[in-house]
N, C-alpha and C. Protein backbone atom coordinates (compact mmCIF):
# COMPACT_ATOMS: atom_id res chain seq x y z
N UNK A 1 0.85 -1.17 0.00
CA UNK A 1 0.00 0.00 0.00
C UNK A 1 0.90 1.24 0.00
N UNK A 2 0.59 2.09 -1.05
CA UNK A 2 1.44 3.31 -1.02
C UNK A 2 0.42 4.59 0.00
N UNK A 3 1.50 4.66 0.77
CA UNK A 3 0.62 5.81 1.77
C UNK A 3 2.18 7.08 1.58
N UNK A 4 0.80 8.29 1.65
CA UNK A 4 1.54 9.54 2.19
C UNK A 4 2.93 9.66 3.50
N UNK A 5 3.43 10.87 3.27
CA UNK A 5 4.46 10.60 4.66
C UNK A 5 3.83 11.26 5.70
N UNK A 6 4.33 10.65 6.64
CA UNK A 6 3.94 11.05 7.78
C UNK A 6 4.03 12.42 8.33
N UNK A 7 5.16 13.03 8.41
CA UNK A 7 5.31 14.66 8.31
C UNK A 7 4.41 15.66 7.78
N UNK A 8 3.77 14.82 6.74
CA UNK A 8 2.72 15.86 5.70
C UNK A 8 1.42 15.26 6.26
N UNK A 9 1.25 14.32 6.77
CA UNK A 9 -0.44 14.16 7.81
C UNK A 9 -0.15 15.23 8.78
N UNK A 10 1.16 15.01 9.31
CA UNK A 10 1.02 15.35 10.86
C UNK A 10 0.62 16.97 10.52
N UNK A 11 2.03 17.71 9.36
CA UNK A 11 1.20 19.02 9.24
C UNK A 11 0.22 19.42 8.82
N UNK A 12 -0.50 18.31 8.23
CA UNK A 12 -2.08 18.75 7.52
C UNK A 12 -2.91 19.14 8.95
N UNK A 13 -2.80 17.97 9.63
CA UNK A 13 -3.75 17.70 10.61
C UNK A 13 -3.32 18.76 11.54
N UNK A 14 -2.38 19.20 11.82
CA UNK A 14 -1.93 20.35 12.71
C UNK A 14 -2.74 21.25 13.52
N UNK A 15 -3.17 22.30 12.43
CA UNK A 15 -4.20 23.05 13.05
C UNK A 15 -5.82 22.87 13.44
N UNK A 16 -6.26 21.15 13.09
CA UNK A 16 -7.30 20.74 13.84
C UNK A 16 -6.65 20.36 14.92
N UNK A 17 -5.80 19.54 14.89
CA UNK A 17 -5.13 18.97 16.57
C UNK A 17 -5.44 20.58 17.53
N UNK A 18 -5.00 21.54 17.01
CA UNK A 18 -4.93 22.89 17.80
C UNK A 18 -5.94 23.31 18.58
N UNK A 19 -7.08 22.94 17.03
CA UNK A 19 -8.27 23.81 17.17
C UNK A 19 -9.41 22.58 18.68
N UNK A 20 -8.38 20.93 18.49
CA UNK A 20 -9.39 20.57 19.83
C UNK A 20 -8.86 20.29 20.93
N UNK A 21 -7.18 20.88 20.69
CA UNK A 21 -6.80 21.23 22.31
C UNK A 21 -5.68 20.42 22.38
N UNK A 22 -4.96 19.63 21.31
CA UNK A 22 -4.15 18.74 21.81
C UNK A 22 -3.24 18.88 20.93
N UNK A 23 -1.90 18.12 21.30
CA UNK A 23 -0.69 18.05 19.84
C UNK A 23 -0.65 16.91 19.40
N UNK A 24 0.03 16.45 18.12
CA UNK A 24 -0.01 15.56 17.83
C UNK A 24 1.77 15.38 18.35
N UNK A 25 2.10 14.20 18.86
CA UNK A 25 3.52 13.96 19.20
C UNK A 25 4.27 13.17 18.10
N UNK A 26 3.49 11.85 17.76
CA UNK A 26 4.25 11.08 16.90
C UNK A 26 2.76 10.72 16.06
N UNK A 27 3.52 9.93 15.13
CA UNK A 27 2.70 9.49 14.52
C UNK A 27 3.29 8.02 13.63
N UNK A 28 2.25 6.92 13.17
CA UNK A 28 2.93 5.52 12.38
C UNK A 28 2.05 5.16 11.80
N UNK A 29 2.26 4.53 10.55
CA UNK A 29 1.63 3.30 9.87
C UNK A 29 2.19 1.85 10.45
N UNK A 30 1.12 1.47 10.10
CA UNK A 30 1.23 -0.04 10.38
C UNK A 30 0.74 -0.69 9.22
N UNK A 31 1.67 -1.00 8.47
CA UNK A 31 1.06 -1.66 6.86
C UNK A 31 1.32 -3.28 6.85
N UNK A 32 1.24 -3.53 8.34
CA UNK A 32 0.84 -5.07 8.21
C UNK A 32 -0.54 -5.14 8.47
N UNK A 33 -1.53 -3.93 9.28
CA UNK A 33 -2.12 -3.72 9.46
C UNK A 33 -3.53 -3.03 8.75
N UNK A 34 -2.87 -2.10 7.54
CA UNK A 34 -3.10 -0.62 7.41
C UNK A 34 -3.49 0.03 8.25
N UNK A 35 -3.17 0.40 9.31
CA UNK A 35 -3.79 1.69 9.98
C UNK A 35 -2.48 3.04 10.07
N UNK A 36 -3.42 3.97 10.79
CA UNK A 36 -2.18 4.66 11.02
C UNK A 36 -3.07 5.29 12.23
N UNK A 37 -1.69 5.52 13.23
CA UNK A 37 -1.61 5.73 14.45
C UNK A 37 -1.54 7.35 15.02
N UNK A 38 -2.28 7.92 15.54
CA UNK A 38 -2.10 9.34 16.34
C UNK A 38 -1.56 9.46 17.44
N UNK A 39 -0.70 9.80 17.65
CA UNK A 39 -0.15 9.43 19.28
C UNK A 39 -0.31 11.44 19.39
N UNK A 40 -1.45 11.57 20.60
CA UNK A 40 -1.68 13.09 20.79
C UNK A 40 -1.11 13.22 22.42
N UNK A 41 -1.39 14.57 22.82
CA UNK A 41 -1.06 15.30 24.42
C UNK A 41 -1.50 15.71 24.45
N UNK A 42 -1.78 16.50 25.64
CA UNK A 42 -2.32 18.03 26.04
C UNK A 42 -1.90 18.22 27.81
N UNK A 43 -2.45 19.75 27.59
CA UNK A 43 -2.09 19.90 28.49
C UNK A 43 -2.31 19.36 29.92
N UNK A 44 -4.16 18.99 30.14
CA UNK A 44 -4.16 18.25 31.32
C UNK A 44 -4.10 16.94 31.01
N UNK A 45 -3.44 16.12 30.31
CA UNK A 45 -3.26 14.75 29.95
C UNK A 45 -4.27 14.39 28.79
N UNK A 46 -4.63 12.76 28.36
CA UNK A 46 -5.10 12.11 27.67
C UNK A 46 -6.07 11.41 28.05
N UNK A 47 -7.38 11.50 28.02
CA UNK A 47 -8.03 10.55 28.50
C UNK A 47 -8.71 9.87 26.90
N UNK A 48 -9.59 8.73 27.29
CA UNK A 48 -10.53 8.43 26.04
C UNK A 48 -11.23 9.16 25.64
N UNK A 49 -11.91 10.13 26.33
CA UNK A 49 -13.40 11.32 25.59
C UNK A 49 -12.11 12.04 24.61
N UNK A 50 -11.00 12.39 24.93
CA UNK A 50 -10.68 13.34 24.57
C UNK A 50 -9.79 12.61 22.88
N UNK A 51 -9.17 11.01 23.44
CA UNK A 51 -9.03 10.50 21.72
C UNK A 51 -10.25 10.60 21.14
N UNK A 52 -11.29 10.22 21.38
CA UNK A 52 -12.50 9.94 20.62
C UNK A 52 -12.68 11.50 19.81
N UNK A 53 -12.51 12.31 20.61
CA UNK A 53 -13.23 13.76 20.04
C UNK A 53 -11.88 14.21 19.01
N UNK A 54 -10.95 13.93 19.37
CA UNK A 54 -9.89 14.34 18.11
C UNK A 54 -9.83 12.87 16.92
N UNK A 55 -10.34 12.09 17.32
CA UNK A 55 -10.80 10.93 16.16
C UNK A 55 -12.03 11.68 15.57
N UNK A 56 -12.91 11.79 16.08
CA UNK A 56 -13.69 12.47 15.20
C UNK A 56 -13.49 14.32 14.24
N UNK A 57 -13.09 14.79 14.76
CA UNK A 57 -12.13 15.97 14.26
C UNK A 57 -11.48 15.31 13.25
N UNK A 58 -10.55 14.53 13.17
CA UNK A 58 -9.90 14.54 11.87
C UNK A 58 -10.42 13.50 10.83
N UNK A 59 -11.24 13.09 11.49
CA UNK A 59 -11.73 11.28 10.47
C UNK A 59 -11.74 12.20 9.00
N UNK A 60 -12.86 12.96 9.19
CA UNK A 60 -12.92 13.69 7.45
C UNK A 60 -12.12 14.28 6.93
N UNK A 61 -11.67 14.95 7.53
CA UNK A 61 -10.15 15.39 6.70
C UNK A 61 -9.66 14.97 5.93
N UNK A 62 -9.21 13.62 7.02
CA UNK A 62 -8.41 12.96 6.55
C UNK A 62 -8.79 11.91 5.48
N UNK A 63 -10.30 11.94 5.27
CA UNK A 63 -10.75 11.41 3.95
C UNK A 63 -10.21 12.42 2.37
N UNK A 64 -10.24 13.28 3.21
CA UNK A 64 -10.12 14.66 2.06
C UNK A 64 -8.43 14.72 1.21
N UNK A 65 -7.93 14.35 2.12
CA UNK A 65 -6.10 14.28 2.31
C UNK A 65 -6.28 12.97 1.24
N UNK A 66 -6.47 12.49 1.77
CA UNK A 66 -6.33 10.79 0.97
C UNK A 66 -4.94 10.26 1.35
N UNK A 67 -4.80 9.75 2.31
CA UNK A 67 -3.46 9.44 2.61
C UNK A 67 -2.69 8.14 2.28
N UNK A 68 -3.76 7.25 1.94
CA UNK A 68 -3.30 5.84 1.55
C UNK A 68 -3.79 5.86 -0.56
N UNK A 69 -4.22 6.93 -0.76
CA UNK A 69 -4.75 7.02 -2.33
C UNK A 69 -5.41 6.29 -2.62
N UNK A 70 -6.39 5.77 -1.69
CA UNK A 70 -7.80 5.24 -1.93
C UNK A 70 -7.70 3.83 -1.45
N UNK A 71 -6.87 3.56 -0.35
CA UNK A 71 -6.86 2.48 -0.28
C UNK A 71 -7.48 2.23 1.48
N UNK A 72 -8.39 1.54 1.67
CA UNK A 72 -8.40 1.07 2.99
C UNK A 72 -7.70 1.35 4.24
N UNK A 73 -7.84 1.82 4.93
CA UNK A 73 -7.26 1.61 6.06
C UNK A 73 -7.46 2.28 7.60
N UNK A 74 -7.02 2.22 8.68
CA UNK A 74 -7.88 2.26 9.94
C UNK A 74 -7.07 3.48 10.71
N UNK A 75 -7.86 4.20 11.00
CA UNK A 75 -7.03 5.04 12.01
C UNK A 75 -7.78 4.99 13.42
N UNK A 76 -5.69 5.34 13.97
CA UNK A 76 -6.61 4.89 15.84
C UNK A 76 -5.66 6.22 16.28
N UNK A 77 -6.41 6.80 17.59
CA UNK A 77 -5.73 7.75 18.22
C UNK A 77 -5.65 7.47 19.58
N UNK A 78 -4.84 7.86 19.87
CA UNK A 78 -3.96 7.05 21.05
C UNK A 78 -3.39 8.27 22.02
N UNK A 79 -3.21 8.11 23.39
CA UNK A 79 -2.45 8.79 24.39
C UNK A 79 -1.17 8.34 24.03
N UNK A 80 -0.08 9.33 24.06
CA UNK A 80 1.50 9.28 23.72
C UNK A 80 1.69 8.47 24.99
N UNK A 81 1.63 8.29 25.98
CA UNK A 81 1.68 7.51 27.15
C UNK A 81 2.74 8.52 28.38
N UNK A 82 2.70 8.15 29.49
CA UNK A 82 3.32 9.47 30.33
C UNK A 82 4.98 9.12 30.12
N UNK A 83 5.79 7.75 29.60
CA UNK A 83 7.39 7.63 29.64
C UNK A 83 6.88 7.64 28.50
N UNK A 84 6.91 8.34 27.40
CA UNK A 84 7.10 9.05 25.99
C UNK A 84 8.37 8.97 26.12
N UNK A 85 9.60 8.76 25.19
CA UNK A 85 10.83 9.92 24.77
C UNK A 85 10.36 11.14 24.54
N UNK A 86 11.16 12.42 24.89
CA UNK A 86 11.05 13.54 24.42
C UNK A 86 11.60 13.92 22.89
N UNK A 87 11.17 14.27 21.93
CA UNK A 87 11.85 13.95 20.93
C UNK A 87 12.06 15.88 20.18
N UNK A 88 11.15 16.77 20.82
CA UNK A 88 10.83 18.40 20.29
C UNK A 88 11.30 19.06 21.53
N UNK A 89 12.19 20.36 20.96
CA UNK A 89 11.96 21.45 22.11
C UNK A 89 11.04 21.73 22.63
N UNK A 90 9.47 21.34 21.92
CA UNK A 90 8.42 21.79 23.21
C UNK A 90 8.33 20.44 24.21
N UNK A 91 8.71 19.29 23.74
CA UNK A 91 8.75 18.50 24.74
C UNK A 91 9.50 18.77 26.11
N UNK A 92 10.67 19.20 25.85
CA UNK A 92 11.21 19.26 26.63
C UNK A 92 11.29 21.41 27.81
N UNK A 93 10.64 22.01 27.18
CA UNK A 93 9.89 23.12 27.38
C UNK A 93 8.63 22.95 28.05
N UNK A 94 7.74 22.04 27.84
CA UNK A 94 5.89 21.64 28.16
C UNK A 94 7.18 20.63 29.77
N UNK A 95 8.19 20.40 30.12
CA UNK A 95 8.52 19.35 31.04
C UNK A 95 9.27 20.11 32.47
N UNK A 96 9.73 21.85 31.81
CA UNK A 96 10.63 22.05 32.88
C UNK A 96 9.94 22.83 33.72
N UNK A 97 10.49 22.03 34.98
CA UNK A 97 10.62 22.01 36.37
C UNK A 97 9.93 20.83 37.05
N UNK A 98 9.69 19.75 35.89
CA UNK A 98 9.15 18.42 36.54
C UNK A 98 10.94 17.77 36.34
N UNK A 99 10.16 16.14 36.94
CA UNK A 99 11.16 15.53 37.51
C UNK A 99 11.84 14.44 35.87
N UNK A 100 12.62 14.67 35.32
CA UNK A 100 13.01 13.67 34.36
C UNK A 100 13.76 12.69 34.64
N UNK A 101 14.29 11.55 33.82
CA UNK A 101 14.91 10.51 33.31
C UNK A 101 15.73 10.28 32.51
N UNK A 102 16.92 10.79 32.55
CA UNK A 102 17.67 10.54 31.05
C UNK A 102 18.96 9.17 30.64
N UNK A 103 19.03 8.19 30.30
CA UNK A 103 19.36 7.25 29.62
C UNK A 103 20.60 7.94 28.73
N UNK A 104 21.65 7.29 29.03
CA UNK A 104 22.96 7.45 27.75
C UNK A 104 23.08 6.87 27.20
N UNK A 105 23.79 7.50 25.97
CA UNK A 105 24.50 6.10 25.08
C UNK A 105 26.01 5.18 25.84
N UNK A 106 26.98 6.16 26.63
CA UNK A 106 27.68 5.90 27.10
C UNK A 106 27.94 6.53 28.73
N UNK A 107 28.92 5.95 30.01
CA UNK A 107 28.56 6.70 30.56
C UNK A 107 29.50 8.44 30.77
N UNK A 108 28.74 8.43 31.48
CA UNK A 108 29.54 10.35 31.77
C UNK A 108 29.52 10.44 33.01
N UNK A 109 30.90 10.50 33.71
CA UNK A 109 31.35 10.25 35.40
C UNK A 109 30.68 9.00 35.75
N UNK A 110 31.03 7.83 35.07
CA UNK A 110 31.26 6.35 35.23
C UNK A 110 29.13 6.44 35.43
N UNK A 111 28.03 6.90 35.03
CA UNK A 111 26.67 6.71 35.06
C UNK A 111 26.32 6.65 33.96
N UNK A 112 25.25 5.96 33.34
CA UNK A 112 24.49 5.92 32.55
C UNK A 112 22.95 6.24 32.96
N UNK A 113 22.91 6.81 33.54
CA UNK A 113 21.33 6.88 34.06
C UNK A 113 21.39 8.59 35.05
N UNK A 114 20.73 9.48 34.52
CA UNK A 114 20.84 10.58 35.27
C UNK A 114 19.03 10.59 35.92
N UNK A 115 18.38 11.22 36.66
CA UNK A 115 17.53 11.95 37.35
C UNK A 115 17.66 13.33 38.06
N UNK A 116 16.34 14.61 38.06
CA UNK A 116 16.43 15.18 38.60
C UNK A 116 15.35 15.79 37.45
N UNK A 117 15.32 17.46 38.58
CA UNK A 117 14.79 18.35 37.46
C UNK A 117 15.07 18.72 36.58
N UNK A 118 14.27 18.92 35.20
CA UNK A 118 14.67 19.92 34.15
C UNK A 118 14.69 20.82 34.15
N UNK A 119 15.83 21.35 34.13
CA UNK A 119 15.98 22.79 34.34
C UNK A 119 15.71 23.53 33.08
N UNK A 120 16.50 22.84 32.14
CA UNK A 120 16.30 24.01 30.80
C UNK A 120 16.87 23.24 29.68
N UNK A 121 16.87 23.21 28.26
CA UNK A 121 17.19 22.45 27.16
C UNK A 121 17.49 23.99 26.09
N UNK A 122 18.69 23.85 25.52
CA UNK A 122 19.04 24.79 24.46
C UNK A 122 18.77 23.86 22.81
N UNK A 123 18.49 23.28 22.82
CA UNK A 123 18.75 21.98 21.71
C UNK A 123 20.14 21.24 21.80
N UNK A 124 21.25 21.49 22.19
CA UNK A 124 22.47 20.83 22.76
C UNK A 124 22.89 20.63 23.91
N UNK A 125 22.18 21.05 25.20
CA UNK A 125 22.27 20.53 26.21
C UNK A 125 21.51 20.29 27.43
N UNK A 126 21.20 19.57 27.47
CA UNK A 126 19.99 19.60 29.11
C UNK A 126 20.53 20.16 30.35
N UNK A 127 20.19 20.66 30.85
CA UNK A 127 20.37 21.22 32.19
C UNK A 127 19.49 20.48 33.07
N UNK A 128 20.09 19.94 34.14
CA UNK A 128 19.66 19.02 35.36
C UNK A 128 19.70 19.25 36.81
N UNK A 129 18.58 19.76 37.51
CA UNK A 129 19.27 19.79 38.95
C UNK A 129 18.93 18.36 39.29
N UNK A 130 20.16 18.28 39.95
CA UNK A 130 20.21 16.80 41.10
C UNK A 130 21.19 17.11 42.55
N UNK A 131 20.49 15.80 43.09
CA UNK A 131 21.21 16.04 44.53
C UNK A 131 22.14 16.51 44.72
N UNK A 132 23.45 16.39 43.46
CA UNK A 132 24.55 16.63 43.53
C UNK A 132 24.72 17.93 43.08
N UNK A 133 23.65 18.68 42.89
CA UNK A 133 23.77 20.00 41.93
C UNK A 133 23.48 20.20 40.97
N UNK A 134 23.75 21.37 39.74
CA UNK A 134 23.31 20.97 38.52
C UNK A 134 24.57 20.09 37.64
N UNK A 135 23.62 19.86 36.93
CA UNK A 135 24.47 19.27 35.67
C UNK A 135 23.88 19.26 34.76
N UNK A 136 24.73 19.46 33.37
CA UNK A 136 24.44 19.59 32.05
C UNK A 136 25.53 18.61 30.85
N UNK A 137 24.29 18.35 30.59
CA UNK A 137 24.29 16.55 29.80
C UNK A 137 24.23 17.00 28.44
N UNK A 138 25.25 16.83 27.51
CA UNK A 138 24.72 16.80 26.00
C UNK A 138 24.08 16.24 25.57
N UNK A 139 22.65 16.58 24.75
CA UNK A 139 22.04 16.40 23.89
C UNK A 139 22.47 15.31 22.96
N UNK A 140 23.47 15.00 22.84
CA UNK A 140 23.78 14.00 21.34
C UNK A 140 24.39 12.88 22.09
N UNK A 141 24.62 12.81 23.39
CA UNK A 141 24.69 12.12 24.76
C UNK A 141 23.65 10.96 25.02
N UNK A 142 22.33 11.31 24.58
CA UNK A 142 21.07 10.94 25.68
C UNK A 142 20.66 10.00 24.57
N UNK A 143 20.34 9.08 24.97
CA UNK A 143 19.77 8.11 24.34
C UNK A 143 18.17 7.59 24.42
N UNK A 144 17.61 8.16 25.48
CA UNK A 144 16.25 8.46 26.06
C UNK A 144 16.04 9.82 27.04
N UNK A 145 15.61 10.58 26.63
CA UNK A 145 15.08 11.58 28.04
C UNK A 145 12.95 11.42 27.96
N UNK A 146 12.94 11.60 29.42
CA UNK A 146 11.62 11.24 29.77
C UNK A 146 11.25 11.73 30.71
N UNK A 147 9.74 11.75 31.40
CA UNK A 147 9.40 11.73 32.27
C UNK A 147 9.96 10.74 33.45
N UNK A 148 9.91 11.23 34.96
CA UNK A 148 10.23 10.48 35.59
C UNK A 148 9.35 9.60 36.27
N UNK A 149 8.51 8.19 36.08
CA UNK A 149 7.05 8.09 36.85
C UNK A 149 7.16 7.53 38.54
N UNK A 150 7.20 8.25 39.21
CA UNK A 150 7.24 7.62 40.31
C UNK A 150 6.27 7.08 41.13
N UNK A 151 6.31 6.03 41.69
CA UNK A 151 5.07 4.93 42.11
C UNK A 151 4.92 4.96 43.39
């Protein structure tokens, strides 16, 4: 099945995501499947009323778009889930002064695993307070940054 790219749904759909309150974070096909996937946010979280109502918001549109060129297929919209990767400066902007998670590729002062607050993100470096103070982690460093969920 030849489907559209994903970049060009996500910006089609853009300013309805806006207009019912939520972002779109990621987005996928599944062409073992055909569907394609909405992974949305907002600001007071994700519940079901609130996929359902941005499923309905874009269903027509996205008939209009034609994204698979007439071919079948299912769309589902989904909560990004609260351990998302951060993958946008607003991710990581919509996060500071909560508690994050960040994952290395290698370690930095013998750790692979940092915690603390987000302090601030330039696009090349995170800023972290932790017990030990701050610290600032490169960006091309991190192999996951996230929420922190504590139980």
């Amino acid at each position: 099945m030849k489907v559209k790219p994903i970049a060009e749904i996500m910006s089609f759909l853009a300013p309805i995501a806006e207009e019912t309150g939520v972002e779109i974070v990621d987005a996928s096909w599944n062409m073992r499947e055909n569907s394609l996937t909405l992974f949305i946010d907002a600001p007071g979280g994700v519940d079901l009323n609130l996929c359902e109502k941005f499923h309905r918001a874009v269903d027509g549109p996205l008939d209009e778009l034609d994204p698979t060129y007439g071919a079948a297929y299912r769309l589902n919209c989904s909560s990004a889930g609260l351990d998302r990767p951060f993958k946008t400066q607003r991710d990581y902007d919509r996060h500071i002064g909560e508690k994050v998670e960040l994952h290395l590729y290698a370690p930095i002062e013998k750790k692979k695993y940092y915690e603390g607050v987000l302090l601030g993100y330039d696009g090349n470096t995170v800023k972290l307070g932790t017990d030990g103070g701050e610290r600032e982690i490169p960006a091309d460093k991190i192999s996951k940054a996230c929420l922190c969920i504590e139980v």
